[in-house]
Protein backbone atom coordinates (compact mmCIF):
# COMPACT_ATOMS: atom_id res chain seq x y z
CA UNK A 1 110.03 79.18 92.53
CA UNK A 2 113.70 80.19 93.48
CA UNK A 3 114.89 82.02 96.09
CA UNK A 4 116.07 85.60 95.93
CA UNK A 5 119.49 85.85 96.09
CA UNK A 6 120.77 89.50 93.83
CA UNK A 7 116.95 90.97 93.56
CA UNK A 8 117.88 92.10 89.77
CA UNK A 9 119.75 88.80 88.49
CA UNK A 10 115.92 87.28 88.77
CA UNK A 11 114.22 87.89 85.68
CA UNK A 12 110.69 88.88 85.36
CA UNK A 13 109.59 87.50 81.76
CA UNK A 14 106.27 85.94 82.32
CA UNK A 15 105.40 87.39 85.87
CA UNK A 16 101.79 87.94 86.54
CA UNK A 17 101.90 91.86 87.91
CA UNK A 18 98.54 92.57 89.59
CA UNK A 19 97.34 96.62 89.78
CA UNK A 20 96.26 97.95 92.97
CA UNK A 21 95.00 102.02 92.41
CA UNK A 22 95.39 104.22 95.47
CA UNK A 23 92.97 106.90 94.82
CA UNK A 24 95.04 109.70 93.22
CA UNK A 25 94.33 111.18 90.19
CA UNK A 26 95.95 113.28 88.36
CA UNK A 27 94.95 115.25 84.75
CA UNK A 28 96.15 111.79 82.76
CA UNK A 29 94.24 109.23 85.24
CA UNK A 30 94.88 107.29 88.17
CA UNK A 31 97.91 106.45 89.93
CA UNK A 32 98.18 103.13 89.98
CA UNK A 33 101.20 100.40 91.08
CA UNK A 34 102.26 96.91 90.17
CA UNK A 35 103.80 94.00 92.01
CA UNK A 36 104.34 90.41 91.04
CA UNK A 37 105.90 88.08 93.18
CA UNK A 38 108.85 87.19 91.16
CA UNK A 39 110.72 84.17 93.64
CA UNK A 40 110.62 83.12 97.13
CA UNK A 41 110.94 86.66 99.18
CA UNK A 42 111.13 88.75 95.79
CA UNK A 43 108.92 91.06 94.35
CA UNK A 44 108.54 93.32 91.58
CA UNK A 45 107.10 96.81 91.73
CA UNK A 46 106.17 99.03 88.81
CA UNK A 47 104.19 102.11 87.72
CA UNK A 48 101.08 101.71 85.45
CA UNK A 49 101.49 104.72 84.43
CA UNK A 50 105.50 103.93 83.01
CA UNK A 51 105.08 100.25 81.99
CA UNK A 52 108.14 100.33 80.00
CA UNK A 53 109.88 101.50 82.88
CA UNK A 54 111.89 98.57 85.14
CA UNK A 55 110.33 97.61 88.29
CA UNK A 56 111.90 97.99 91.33
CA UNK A 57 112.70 95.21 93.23
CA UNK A 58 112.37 94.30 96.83
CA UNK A 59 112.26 91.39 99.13
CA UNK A 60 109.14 90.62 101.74
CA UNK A 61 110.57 92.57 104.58
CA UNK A 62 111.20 95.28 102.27
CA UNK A 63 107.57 95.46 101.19
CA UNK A 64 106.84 95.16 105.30
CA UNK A 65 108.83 97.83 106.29
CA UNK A 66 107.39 100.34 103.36
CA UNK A 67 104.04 99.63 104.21
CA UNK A 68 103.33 97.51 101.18
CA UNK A 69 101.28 94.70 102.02
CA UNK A 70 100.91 92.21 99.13
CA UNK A 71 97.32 91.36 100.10
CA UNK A 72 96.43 94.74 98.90
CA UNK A 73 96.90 93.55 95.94
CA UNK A 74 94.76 89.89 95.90
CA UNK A 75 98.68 88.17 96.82
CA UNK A 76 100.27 86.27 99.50
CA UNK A 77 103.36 86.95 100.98
């Protein structure tokens, strides 16, 4: 796996994004989010609910800082 370097030259074809649901629902179903680890201290974030949309991406200490623990999601960090 490489190391992160520019968080959006690191390409995410084949990454294995794993769902975690928070509880909200709205009238078209459950919010739900995305991550994938996508290289040493990189991650991927999406929105089930826009899956053509780009994931945002953000290293561990991002993640840390927003509260987003990768566990959460059946992931280490």
């Amino acid at each position: 796996m490489q190391k992160a370097t520019c968080l959006y030259d690191l390409g995410i074809d084949g990454a294995q994004f794993v769902k975690a649901c928070g509880g909200n629902t709205h009238p078209d179903g459950e919010s739900c989010v995305t991550l994938a680890r996508i290289a040493v201290d990189a991650w991927a974030l999406g929105d089930s609910k826009r899956p053509g949309a780009e994931p945002l991406r953000f290293t561990t200490a991002e993640l840390d800082a927003a509260g987003i623990d990768p566990a959460r999601f059946g992931l280490s960090a």
